[in-house]
C-alpha atoms as a PDB file:
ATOM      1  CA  UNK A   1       0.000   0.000   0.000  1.00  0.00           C
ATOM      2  CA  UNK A   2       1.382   3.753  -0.901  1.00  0.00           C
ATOM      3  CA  UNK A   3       0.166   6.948   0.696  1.00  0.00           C
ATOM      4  CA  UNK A   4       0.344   9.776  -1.058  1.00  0.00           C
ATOM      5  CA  UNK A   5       0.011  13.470   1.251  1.00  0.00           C
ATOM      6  CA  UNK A   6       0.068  16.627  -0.826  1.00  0.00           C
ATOM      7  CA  UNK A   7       0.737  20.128   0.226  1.00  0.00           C
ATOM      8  CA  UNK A   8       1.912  23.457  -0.789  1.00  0.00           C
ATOM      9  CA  UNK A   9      -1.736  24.553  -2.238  1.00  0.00           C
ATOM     10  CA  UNK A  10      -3.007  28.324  -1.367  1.00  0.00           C
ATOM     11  CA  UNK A  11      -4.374  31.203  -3.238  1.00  0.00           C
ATOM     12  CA  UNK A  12      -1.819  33.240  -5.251  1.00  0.00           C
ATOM     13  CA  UNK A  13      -1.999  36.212  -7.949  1.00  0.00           C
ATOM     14  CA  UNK A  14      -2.109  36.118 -11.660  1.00  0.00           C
ATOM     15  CA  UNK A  15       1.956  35.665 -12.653  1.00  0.00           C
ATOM     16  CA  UNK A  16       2.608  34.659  -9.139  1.00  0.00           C
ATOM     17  CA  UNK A  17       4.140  31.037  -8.501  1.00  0.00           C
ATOM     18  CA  UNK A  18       3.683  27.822  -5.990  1.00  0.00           C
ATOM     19  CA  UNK A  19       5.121  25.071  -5.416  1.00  0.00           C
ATOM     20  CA  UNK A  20       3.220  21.464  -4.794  1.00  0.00           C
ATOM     21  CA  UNK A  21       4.836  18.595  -2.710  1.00  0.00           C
ATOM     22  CA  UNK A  22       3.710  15.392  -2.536  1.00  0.00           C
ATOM     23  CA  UNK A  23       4.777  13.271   0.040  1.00  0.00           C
ATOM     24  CA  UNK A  24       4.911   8.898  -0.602  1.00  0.00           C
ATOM     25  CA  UNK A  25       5.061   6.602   2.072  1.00  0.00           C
ATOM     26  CA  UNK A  26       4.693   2.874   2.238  1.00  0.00           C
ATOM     27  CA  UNK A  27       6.195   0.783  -0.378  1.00  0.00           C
ATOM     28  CA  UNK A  28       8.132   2.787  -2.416  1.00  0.00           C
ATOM     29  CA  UNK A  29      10.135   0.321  -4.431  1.00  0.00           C
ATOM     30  CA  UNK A  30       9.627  -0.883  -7.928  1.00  0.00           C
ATOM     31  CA  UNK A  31       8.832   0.807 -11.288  1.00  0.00           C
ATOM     32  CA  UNK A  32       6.716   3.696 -11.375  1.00  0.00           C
ATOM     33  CA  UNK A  33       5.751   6.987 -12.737  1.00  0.00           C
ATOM     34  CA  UNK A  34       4.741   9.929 -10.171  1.00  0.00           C
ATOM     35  CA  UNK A  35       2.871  13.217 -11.067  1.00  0.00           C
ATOM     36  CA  UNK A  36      -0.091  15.477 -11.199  1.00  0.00           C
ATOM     37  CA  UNK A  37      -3.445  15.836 -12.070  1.00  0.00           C
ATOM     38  CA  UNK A  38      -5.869  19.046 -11.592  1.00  0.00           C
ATOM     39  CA  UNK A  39      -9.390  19.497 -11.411  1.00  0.00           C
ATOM     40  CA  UNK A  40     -11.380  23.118 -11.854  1.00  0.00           C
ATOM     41  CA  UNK A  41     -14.818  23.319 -10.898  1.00  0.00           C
ATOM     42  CA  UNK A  42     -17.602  21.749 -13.073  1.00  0.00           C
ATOM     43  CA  UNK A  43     -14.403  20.211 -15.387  1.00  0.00           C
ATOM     44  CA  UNK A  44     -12.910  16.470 -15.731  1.00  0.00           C
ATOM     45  CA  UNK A  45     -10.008  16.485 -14.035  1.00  0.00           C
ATOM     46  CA  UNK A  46      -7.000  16.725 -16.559  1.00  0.00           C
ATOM     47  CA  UNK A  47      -3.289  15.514 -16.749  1.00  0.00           C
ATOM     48  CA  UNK A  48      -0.839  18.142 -15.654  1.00  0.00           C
ATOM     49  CA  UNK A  49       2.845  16.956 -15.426  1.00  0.00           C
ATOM     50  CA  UNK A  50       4.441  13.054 -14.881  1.00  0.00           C
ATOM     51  CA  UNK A  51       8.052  11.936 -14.271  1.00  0.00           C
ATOM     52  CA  UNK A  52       9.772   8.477 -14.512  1.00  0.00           C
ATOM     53  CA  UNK A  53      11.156   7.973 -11.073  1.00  0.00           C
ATOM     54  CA  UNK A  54      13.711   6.220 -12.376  1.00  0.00           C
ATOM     55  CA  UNK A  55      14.713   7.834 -14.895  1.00  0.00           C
ATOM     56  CA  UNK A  56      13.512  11.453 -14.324  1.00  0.00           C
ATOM     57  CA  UNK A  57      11.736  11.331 -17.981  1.00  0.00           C
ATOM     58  CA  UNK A  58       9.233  14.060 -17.864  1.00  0.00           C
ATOM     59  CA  UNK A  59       6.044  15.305 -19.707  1.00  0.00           C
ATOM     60  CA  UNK A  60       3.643  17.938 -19.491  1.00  0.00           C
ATOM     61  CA  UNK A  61       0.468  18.905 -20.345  1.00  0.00           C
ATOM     62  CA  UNK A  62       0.846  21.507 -23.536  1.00  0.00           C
ATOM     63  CA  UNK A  63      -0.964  23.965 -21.041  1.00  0.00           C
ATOM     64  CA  UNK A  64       1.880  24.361 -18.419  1.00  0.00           C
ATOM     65  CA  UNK A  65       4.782  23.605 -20.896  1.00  0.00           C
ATOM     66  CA  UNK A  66       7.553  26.134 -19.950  1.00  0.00           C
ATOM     67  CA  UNK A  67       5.442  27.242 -16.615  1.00  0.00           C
ATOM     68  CA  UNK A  68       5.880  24.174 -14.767  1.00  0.00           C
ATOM     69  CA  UNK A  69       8.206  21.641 -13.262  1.00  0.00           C
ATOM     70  CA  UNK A  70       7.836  18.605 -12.214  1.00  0.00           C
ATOM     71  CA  UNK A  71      11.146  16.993  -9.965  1.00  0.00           C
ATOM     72  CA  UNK A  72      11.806  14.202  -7.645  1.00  0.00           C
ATOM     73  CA  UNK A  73      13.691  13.951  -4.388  1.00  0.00           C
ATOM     74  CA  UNK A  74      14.546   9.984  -4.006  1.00  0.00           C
ATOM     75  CA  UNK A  75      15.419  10.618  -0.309  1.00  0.00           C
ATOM     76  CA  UNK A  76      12.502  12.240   0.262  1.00  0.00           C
ATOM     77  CA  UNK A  77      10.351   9.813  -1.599  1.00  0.00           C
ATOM     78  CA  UNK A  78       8.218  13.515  -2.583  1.00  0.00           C
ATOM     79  CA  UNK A  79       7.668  14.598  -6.096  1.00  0.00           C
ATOM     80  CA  UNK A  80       7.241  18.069  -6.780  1.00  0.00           C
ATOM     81  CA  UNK A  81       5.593  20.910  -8.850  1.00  0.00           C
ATOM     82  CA  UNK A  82       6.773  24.018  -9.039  1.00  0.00           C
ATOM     83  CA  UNK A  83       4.088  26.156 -10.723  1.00  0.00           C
ATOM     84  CA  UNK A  84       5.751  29.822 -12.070  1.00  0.00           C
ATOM     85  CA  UNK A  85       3.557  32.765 -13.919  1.00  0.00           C
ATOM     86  CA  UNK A  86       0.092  31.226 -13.310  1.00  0.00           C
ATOM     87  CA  UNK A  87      -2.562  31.765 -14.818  1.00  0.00           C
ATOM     88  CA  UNK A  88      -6.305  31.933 -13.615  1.00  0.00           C
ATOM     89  CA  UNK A  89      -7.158  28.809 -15.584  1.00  0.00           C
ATOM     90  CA  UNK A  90      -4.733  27.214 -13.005  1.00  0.00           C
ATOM     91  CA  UNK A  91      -6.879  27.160 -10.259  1.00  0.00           C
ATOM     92  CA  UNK A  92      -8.394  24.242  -9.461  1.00  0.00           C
ATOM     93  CA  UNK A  93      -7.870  20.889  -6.925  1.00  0.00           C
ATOM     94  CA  UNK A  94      -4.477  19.038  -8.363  1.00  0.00           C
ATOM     95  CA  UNK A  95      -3.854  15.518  -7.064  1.00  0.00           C
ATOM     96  CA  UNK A  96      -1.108  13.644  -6.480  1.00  0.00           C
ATOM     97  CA  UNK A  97      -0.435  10.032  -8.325  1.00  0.00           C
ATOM     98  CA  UNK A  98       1.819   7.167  -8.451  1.00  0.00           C
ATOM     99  CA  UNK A  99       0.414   5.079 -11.601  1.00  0.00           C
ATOM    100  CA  UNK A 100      -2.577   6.854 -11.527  1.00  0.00           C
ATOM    101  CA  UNK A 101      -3.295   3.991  -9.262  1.00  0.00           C
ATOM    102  CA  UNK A 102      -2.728   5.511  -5.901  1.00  0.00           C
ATOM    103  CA  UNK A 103      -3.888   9.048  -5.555  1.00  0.00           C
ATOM    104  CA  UNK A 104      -3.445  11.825  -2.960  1.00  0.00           C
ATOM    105  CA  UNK A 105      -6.447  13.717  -1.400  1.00  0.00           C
ATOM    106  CA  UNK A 106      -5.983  16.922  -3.460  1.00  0.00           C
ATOM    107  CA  UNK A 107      -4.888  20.479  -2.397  1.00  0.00           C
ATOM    108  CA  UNK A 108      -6.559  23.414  -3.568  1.00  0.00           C
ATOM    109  CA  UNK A 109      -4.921  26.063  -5.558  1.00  0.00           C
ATOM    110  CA  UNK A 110      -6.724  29.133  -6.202  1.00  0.00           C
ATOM    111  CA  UNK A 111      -5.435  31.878  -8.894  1.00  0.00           C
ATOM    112  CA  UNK A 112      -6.864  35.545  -8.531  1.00  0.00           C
ATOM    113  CA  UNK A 113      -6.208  38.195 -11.239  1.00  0.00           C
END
């Protein structure tokens, strides 16, 4: 069994950055991607950002190419998103994975302009 914890969510201004940890505990061995999904109000939630733990392979959603990054800290076990000049589409409740199997309770991020 893996828990995932996020944190780092908040309210910020238009061009204004974050940054998102997510926190894995349990068994953390093996094979497996880590990353983020979001979800705005009265949307699907959409893909945001994965990386390859092992490997540190990333990809983003064409939406926060060149705004965001996605990094790993292996003795942390935490994955990260570092969110720069956001936008107010941004907003929304973004969610932890590991395989898209195992998912985090969500943190709220909240853009104003």
């Amino acid at each position: 069994q893996v828990q995932l914890v996020e944190s780092g969510g908040g309210l910020v201004q238009v061009g204004g950055s974050l940054r998102l940890s997510c926190a894995a505990s349990g068994r953390t061995s093996g094979t497996f991607s880590m990353g983020w999904f979001r979800q705005a109000p009265g949307k699907e939630r959409e893909f945001v950002a994965t990386i390859d733990w092992s490997s540190g392979t990333t990809h983003y959603a064409d939406s926060v190419k060149g705004r965001f990054t996605i990094s790993r800290e292996f003795a942390k076990n935490t994955v990260y998103l570092q969110m720069n000049n956001m936008k107010a589409e941004d907003t929304g409740v973004y969610y932890c994975h590991r395989n898209t199997y195992y998912w985090g309770q969500g943190t709220q991020v909240t853009v104003s302009s």
